[in-house]
Each structure stands twice: as structure tokens, then as C-alpha cells.
PDB file of N, CA and C in Angstrom:
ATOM      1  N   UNK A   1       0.817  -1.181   0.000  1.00  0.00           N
ATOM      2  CA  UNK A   1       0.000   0.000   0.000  1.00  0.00           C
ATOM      3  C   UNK A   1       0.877   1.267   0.000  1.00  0.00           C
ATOM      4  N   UNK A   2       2.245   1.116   0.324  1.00  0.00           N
ATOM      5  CA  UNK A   2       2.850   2.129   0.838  1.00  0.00           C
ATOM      6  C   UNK A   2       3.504   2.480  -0.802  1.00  0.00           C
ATOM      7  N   UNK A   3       4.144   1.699  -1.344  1.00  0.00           N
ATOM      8  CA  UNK A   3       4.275   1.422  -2.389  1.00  0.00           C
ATOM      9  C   UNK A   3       3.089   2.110  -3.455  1.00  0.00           C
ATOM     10  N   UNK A   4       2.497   1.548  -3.230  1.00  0.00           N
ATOM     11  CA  UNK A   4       0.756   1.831  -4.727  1.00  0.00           C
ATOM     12  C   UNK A   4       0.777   3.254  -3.834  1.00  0.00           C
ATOM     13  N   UNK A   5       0.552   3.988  -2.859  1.00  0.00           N
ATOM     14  CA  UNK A   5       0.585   4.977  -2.597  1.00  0.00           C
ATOM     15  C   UNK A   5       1.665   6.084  -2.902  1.00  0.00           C
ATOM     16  N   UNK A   6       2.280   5.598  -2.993  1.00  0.00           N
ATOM     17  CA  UNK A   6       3.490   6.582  -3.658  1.00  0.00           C
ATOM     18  C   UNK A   6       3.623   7.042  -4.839  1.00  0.00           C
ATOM     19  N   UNK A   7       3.530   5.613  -5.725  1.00  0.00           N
ATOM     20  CA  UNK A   7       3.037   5.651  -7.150  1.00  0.00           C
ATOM     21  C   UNK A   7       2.039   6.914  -7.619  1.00  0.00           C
ATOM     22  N   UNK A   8       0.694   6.283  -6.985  1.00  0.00           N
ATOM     23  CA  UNK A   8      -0.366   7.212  -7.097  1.00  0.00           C
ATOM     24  C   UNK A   8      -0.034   8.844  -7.149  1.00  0.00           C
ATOM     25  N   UNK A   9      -0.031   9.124  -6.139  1.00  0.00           N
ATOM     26  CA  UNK A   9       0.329  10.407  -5.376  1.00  0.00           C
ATOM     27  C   UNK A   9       1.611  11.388  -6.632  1.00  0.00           C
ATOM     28  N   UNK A  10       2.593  10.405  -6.924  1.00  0.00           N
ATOM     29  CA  UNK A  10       3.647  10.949  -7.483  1.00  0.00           C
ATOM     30  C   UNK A  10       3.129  11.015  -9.095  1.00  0.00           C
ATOM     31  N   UNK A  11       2.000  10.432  -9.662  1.00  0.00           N
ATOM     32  CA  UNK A  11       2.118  10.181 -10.803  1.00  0.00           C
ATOM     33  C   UNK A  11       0.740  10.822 -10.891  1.00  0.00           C
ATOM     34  N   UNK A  12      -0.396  11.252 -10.252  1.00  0.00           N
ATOM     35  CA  UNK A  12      -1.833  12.350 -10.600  1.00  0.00           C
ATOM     36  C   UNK A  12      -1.472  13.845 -11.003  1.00  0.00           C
ATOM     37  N   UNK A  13      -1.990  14.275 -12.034  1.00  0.00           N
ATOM     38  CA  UNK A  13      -1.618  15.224 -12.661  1.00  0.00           C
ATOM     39  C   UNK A  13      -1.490  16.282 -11.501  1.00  0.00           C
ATOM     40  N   UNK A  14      -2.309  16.605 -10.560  1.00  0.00           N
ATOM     41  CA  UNK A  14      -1.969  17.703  -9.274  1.00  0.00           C
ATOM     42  C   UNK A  14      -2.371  17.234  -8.205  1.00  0.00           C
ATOM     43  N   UNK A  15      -1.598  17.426  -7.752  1.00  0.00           N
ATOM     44  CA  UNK A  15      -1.451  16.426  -6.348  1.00  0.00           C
ATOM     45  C   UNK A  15      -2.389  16.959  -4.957  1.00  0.00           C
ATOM     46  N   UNK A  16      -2.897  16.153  -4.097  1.00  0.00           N
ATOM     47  CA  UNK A  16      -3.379  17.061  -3.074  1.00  0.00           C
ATOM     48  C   UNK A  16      -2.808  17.806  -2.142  1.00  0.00           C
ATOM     49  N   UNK A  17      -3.444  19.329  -2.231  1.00  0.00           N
ATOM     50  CA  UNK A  17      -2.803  20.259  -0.993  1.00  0.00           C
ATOM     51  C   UNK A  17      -3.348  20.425  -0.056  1.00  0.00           C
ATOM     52  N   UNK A  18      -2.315  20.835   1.065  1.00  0.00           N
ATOM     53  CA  UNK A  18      -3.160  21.200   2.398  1.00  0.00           C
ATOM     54  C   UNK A  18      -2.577  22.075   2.704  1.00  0.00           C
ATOM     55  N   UNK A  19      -2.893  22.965   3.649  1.00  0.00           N
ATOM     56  CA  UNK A  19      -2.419  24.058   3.852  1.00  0.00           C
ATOM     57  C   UNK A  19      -1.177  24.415   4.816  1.00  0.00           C
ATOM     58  N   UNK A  20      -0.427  23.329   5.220  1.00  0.00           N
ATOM     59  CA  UNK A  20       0.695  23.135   5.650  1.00  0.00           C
ATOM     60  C   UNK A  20       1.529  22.790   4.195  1.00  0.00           C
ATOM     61  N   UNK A  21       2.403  23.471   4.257  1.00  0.00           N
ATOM     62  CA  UNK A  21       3.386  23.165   3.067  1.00  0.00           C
ATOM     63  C   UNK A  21       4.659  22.379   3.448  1.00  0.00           C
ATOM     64  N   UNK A  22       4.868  21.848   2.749  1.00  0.00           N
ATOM     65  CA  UNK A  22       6.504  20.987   2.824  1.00  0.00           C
ATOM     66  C   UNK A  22       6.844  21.470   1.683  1.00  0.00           C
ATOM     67  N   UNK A  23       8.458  21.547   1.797  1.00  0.00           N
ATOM     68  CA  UNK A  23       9.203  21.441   0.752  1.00  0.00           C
ATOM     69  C   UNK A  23       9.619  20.624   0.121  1.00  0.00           C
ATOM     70  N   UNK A  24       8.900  20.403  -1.427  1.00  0.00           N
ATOM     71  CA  UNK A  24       9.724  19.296  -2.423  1.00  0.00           C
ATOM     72  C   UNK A  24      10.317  18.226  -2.075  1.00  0.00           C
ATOM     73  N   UNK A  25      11.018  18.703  -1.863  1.00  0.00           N
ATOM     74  CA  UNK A  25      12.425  17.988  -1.562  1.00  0.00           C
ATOM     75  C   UNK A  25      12.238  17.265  -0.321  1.00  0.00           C
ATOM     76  N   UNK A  26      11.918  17.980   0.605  1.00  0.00           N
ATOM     77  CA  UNK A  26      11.856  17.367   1.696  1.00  0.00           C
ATOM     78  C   UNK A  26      10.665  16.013   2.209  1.00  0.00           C
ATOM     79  N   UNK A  27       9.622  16.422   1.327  1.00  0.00           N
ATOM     80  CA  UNK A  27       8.842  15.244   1.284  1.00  0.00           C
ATOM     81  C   UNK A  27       9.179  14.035   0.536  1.00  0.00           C
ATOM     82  N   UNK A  28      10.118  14.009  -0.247  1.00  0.00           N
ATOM     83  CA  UNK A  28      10.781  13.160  -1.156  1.00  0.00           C
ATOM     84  C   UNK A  28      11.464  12.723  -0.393  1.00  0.00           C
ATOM     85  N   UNK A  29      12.439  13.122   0.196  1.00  0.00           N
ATOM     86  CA  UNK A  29      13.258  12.640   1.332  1.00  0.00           C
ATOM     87  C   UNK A  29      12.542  11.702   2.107  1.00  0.00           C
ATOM     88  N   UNK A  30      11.321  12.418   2.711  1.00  0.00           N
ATOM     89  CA  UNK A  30      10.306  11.423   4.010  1.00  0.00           C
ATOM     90  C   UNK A  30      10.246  10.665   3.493  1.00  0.00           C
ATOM     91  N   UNK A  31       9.554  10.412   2.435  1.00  0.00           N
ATOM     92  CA  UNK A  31       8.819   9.479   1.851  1.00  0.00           C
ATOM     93  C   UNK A  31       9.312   8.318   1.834  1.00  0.00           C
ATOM     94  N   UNK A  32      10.867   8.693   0.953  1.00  0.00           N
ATOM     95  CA  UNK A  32      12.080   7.358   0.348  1.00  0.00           C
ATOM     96  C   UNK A  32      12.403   6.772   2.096  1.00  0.00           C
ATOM     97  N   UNK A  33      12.561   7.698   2.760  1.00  0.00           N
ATOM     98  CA  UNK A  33      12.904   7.187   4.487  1.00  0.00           C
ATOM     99  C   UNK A  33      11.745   6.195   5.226  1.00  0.00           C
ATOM    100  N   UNK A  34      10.348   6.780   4.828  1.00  0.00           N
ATOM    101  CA  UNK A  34       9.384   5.942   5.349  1.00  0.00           C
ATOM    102  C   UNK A  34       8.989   4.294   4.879  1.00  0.00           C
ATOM    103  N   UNK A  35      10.059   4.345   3.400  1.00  0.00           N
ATOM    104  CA  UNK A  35       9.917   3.533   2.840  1.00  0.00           C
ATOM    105  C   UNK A  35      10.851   1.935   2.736  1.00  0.00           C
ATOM    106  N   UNK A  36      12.013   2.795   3.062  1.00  0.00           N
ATOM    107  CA  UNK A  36      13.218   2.043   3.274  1.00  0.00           C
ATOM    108  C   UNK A  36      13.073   1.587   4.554  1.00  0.00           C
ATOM    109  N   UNK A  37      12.570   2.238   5.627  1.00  0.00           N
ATOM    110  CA  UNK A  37      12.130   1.790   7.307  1.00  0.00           C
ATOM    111  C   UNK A  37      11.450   0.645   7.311  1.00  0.00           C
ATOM    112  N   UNK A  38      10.538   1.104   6.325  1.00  0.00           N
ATOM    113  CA  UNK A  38       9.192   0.308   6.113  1.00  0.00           C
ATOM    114  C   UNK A  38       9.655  -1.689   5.678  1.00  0.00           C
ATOM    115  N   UNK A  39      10.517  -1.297   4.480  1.00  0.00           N
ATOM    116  CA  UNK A  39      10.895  -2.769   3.928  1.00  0.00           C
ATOM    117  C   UNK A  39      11.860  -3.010   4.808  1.00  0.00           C
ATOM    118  N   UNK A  40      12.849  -2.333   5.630  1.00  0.00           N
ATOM    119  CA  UNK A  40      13.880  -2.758   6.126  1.00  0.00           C
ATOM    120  C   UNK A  40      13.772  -3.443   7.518  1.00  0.00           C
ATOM    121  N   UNK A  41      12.426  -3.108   8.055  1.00  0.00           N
ATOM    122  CA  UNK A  41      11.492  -3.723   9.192  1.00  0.00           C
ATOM    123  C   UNK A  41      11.367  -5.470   8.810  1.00  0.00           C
ATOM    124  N   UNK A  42      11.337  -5.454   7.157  1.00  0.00           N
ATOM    125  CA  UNK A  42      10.606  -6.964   6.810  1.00  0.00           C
ATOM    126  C   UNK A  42      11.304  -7.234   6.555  1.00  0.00           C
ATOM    127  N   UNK A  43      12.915  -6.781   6.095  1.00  0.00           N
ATOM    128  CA  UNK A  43      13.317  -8.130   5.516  1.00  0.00           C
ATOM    129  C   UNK A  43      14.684  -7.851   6.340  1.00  0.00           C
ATOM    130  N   UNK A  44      16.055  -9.572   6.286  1.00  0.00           N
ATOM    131  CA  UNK A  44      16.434  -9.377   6.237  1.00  0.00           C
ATOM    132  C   UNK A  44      18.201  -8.434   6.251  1.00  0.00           C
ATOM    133  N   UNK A  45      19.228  -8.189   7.052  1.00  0.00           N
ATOM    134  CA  UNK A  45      20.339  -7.342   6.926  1.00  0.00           C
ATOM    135  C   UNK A  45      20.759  -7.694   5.247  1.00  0.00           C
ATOM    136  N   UNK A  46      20.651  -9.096   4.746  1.00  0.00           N
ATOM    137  CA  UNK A  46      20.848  -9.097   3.727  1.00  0.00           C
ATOM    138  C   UNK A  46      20.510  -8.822   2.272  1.00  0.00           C
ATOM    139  N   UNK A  47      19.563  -8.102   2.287  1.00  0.00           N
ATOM    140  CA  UNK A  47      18.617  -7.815   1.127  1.00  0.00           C
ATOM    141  C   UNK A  47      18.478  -6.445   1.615  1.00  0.00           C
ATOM    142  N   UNK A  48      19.306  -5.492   2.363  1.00  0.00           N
ATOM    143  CA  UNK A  48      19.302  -4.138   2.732  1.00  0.00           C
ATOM    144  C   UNK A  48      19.557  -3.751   1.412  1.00  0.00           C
ATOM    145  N   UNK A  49      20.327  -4.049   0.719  1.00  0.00           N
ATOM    146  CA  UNK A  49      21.134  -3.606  -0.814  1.00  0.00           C
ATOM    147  C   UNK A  49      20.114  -3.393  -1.239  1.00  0.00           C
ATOM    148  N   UNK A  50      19.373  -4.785  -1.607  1.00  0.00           N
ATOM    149  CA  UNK A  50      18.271  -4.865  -2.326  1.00  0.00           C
ATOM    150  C   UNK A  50      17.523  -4.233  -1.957  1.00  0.00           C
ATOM    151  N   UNK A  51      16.918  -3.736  -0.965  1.00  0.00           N
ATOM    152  CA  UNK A  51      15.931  -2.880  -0.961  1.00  0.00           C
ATOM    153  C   UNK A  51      16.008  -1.566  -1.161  1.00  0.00           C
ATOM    154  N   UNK A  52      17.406  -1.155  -0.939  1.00  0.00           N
ATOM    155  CA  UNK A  52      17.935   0.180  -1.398  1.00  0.00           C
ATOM    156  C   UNK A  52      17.588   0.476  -2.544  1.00  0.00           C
ATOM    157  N   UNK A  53      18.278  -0.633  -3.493  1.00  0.00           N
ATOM    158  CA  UNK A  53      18.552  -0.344  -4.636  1.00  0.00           C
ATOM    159  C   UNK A  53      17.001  -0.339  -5.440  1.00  0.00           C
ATOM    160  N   UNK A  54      16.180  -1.363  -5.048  1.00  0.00           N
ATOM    161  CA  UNK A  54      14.842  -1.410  -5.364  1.00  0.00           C
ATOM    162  C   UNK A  54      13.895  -0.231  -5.279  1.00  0.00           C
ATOM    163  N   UNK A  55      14.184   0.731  -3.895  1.00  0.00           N
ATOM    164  CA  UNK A  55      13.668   2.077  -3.738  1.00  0.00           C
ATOM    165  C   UNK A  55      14.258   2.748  -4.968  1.00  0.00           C
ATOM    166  N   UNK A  56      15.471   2.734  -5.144  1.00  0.00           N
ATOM    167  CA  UNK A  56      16.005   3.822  -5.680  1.00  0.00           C
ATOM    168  C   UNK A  56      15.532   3.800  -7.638  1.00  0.00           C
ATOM    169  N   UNK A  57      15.485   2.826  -7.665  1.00  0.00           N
ATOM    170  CA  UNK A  57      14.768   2.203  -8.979  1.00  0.00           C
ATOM    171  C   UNK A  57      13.477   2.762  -9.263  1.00  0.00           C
ATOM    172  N   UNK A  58      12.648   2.634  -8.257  1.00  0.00           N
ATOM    173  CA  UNK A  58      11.253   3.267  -8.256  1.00  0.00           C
ATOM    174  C   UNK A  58      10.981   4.675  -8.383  1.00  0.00           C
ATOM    175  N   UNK A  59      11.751   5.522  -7.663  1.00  0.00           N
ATOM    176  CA  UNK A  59      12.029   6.671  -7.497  1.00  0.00           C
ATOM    177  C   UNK A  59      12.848   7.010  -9.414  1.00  0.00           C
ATOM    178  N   UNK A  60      13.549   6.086  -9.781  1.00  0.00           N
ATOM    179  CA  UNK A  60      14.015   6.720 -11.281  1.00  0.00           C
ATOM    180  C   UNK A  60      12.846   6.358 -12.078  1.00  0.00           C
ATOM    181  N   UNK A  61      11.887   5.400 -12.011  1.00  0.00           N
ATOM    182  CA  UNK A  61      11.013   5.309 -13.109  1.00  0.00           C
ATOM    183  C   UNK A  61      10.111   6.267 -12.670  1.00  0.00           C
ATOM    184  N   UNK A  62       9.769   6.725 -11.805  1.00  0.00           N
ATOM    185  CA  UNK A  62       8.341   7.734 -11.334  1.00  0.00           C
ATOM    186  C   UNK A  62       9.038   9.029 -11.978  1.00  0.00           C
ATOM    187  N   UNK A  63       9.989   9.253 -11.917  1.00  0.00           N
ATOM    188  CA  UNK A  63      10.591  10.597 -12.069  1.00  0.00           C
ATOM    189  C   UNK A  63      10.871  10.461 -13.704  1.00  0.00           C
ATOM    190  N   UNK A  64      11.125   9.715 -14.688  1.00  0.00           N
ATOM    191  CA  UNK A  64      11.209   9.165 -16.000  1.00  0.00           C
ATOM    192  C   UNK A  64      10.081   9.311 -16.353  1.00  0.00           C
ATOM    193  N   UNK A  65       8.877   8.572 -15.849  1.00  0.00           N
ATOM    194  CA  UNK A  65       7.125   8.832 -15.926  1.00  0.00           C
ATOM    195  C   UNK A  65       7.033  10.312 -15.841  1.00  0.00           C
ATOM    196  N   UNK A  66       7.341  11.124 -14.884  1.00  0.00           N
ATOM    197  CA  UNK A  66       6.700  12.330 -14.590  1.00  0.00           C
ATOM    198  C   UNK A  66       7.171  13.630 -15.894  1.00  0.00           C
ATOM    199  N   UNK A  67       8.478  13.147 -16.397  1.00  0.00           N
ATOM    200  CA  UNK A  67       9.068  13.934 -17.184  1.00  0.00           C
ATOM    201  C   UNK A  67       8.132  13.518 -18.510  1.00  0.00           C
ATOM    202  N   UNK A  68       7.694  12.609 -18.988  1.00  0.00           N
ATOM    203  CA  UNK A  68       7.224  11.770 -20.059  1.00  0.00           C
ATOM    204  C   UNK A  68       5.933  12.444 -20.149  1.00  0.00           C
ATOM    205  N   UNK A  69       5.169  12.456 -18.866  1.00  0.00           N
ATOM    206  CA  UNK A  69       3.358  12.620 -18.984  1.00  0.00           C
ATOM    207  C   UNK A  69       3.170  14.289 -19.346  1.00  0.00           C
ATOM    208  N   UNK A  70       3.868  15.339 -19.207  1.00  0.00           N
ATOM    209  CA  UNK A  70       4.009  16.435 -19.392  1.00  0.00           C
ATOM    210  C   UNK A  70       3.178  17.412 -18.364  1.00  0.00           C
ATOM    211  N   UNK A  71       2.246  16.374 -17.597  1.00  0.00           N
ATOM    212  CA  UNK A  71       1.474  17.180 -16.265  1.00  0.00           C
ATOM    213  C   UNK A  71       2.437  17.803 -14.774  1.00  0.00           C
ATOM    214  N   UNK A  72       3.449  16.583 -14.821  1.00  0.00           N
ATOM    215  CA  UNK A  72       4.354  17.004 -13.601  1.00  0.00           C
ATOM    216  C   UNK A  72       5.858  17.197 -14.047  1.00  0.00           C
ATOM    217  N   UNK A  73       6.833  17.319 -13.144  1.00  0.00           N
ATOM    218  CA  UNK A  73       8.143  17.367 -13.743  1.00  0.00           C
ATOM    219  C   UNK A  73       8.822  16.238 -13.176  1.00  0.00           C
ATOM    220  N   UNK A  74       9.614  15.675 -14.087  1.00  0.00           N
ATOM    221  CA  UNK A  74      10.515  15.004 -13.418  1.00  0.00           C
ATOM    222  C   UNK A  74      11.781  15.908 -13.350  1.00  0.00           C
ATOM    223  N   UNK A  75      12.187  15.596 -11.744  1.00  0.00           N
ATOM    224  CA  UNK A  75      13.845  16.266 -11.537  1.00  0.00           C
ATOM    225  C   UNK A  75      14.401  15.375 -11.089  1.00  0.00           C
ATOM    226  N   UNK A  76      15.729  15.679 -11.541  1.00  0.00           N
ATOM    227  CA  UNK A  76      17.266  14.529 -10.657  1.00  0.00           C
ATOM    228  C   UNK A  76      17.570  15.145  -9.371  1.00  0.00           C
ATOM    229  N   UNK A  77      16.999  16.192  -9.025  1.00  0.00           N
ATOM    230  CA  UNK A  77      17.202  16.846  -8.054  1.00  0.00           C
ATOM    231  C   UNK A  77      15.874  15.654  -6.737  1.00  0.00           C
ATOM    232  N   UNK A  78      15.045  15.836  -7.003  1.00  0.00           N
ATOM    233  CA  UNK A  78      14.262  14.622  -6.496  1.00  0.00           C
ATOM    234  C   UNK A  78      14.627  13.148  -6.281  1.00  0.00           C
ATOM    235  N   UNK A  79      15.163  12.835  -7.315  1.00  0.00           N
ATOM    236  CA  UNK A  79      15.962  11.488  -6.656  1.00  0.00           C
ATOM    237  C   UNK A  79      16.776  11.640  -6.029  1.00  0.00           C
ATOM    238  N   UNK A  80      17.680  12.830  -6.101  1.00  0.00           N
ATOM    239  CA  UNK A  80      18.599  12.888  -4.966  1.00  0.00           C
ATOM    240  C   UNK A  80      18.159  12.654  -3.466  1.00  0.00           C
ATOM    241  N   UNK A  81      16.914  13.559  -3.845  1.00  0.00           N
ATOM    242  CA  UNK A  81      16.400  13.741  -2.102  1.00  0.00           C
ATOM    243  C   UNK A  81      15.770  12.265  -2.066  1.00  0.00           C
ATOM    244  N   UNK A  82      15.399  10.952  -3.109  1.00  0.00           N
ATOM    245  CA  UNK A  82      15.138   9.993  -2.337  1.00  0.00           C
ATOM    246  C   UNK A  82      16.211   9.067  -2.296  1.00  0.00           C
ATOM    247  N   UNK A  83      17.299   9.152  -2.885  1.00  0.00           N
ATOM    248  CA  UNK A  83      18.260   8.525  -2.343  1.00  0.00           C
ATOM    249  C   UNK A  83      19.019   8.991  -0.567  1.00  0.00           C
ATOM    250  N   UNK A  84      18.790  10.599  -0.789  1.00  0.00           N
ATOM    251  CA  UNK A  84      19.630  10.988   0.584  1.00  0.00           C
ATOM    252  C   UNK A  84      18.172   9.933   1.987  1.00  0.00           C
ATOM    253  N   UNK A  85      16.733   9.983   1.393  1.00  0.00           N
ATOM    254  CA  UNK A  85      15.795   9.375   2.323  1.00  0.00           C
ATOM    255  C   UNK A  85      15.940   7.610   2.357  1.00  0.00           C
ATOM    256  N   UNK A  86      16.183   7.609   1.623  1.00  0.00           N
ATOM    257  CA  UNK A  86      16.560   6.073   1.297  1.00  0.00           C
ATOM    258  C   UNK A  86      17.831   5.237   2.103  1.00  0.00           C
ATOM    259  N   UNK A  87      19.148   6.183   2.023  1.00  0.00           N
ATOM    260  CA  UNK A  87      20.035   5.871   2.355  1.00  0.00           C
ATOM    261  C   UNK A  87      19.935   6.156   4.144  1.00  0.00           C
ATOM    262  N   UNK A  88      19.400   7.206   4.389  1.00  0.00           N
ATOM    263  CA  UNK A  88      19.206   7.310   5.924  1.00  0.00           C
ATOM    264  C   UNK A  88      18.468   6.289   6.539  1.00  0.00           C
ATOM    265  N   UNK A  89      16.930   5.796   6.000  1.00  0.00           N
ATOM    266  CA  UNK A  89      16.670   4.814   6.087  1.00  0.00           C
ATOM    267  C   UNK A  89      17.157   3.277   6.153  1.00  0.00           C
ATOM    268  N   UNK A  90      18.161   3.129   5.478  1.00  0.00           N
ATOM    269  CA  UNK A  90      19.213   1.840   5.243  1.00  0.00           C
ATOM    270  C   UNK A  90      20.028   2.222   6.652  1.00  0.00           C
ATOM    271  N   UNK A  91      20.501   3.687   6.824  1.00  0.00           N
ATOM    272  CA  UNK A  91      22.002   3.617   7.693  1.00  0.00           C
ATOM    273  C   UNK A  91      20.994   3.191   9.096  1.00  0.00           C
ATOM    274  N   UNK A  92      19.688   3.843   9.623  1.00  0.00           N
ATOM    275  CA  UNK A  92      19.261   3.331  10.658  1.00  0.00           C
ATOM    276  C   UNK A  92      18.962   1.471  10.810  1.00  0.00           C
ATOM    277  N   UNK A  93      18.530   0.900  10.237  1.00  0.00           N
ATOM    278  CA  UNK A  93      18.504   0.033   9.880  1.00  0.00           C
ATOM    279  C   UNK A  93      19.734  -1.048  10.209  1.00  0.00           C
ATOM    280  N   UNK A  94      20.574  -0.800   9.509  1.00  0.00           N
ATOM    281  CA  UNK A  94      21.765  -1.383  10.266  1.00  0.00           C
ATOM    282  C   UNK A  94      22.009  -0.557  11.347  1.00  0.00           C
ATOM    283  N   UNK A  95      22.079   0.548  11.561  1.00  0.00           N
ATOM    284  CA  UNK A  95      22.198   0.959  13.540  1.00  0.00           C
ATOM    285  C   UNK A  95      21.184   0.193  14.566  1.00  0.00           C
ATOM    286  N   UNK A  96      20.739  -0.674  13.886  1.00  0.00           N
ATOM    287  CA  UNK A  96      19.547  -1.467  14.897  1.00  0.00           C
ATOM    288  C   UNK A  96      18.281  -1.341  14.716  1.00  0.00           C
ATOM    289  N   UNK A  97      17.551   0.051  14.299  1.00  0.00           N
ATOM    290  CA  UNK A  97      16.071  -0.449  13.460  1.00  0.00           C
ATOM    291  C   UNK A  97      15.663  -1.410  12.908  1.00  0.00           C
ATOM    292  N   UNK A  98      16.490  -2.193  11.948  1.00  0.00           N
ATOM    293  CA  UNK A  98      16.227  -3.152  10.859  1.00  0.00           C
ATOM    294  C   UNK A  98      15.729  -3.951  12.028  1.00  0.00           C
ATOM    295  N   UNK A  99      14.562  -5.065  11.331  1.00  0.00           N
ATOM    296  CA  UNK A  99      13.557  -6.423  11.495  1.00  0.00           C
ATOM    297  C   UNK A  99      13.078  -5.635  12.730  1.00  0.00           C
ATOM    298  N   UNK A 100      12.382  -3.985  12.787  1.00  0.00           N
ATOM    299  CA  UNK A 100      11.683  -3.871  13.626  1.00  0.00           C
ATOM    300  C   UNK A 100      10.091  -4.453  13.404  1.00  0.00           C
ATOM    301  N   UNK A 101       9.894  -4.818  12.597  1.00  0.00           N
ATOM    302  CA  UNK A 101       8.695  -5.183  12.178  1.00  0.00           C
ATOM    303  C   UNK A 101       8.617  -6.829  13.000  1.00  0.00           C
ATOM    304  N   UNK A 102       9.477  -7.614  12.538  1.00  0.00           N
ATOM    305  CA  UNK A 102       9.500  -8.906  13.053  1.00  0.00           C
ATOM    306  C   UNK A 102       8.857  -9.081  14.936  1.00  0.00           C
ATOM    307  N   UNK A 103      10.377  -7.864  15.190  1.00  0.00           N
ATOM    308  CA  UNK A 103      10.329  -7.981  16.774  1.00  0.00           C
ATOM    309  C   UNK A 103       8.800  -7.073  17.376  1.00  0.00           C
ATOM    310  N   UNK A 104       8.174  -6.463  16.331  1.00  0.00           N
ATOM    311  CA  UNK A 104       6.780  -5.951  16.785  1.00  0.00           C
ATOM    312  C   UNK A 104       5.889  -6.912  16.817  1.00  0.00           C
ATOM    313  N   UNK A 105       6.087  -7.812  15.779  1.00  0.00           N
ATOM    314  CA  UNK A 105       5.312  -9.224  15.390  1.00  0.00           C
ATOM    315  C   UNK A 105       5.162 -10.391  17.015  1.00  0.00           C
ATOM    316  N   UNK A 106       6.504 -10.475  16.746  1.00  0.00           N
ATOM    317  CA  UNK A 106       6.917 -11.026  18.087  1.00  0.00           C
ATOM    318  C   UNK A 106       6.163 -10.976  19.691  1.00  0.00           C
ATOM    319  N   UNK A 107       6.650  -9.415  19.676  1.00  0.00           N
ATOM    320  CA  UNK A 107       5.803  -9.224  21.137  1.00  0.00           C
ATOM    321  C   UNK A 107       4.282  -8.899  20.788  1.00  0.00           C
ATOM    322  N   UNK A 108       3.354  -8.741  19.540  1.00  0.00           N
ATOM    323  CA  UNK A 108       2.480  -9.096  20.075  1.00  0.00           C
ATOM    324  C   UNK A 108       1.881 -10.512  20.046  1.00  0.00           C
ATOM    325  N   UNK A 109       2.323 -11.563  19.659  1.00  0.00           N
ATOM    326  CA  UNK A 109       2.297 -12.919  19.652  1.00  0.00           C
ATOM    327  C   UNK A 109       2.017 -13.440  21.034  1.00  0.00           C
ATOM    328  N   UNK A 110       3.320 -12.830  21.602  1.00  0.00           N
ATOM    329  CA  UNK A 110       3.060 -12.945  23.201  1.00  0.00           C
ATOM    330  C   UNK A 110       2.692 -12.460  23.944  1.00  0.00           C
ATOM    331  N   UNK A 111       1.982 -11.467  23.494  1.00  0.00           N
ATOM    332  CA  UNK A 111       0.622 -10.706  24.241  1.00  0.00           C
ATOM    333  C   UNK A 111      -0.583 -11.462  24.105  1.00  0.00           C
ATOM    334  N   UNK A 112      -0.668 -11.654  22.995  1.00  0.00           N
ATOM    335  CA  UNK A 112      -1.770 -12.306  22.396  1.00  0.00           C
ATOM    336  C   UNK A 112      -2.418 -13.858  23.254  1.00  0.00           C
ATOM    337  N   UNK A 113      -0.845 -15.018  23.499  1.00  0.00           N
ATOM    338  CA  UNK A 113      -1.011 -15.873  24.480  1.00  0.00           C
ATOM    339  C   UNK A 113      -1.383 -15.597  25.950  1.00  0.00           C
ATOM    340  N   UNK A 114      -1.316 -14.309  26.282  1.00  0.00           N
ATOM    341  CA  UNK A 114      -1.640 -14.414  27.938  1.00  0.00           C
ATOM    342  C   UNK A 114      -2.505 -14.196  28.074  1.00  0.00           C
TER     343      UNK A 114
END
């Protein structure tokens, strides 16, 4: 979902606003970070690459798409910011975040038995 949501969002001719603004860039950043957290929870120290590299892939075809459809822009300046979100995401991850998902799994398993 997090995935098909990104897609979506990055690829509708105008996107929804609210009246809090972020900057560009900086939501690109979140995003690639929420995302890399996200897979790096499920899988894995060894498929960290892979999931890097898999974000970072996604992020070049959306931005390839966006330049193509002529409604949005694609910039390299944007992948930057989801590689810099991507890669922060990976470095926590190996600092000990990574398979937080598992160990959430975990304890509620054993909540669940008592």
C-alpha cells in the first residue's frame, strides 16, 4: 500500500494540498525514508542492498514517468532527495532499526497468548 501509494500520489496530474506546506524535496526525502524503514522492518540485513537499490529504482522510473506525462516534472534533483531518504533509512537500519517489524510481530504474539 505504501508502495501503490506513492506511485499514485507521485504520478496524478496535481497532487493534493493542504495548507501546511513541505518542501519538495523534503517530502521526497520522508517518503524514500518511510519507505526504506518500512521494507527494512521486513526483511532481512541481507537484502538491505536490495531494498535500497529497489527504492532507488522506483524513485528513477516515477521521475522518468513524470518527465514523459508532461502534467508534472521530473527532476534529478528529487531522486537525490530519495536517495539521501533512502540511504538514511538503510544507515538506521543497520544501527539497529532493521527487522523492527518482526520484533513488533513477536511481542504481540506474546501478548496475544496471555
Amino acid at each position: 500500500m505504501l508502495v501503490a501509494g506513492t506511485v499514485v500520489l507521485s504520478l496524478m496530474p496535481s497532487p493534493p494540498t493542504t495548507e501546511v506546506t513541505i518542501d519538495d524535496k523534503l517530502l521526497h526525502g520522508i517518503t524514500y525514508f518511510v519507505l526504506a524503514t518500512w521494507f527494512t522492518g521486513i526483511y532481512r540485513p541481507e537484502r538491505y542492498a536490495m531494498v535500497g537499490a529497489a527504492l532507488l529504482a522506483l524513485g528513477a522510473v516515477i521521475e522518468l514517468l513524470q518527465a514523459a506525462g508532461g502534467e508534472r516534472l521530473g527532476e534529478w534533483f528529487d531522486l537525490l532527495a530519495n536517495l539521501t531518504g533512502i540511504l538514511l533509512g538503510l544507515g538506521l537500519a543497520r544501527a539497529g532499526l532493521g527487522g523492527w517489524c518482526l520484533r513488533v510481530e513477536r511481542l504481540l504474539s506474546v501478548t496475544r497468548r496471555v
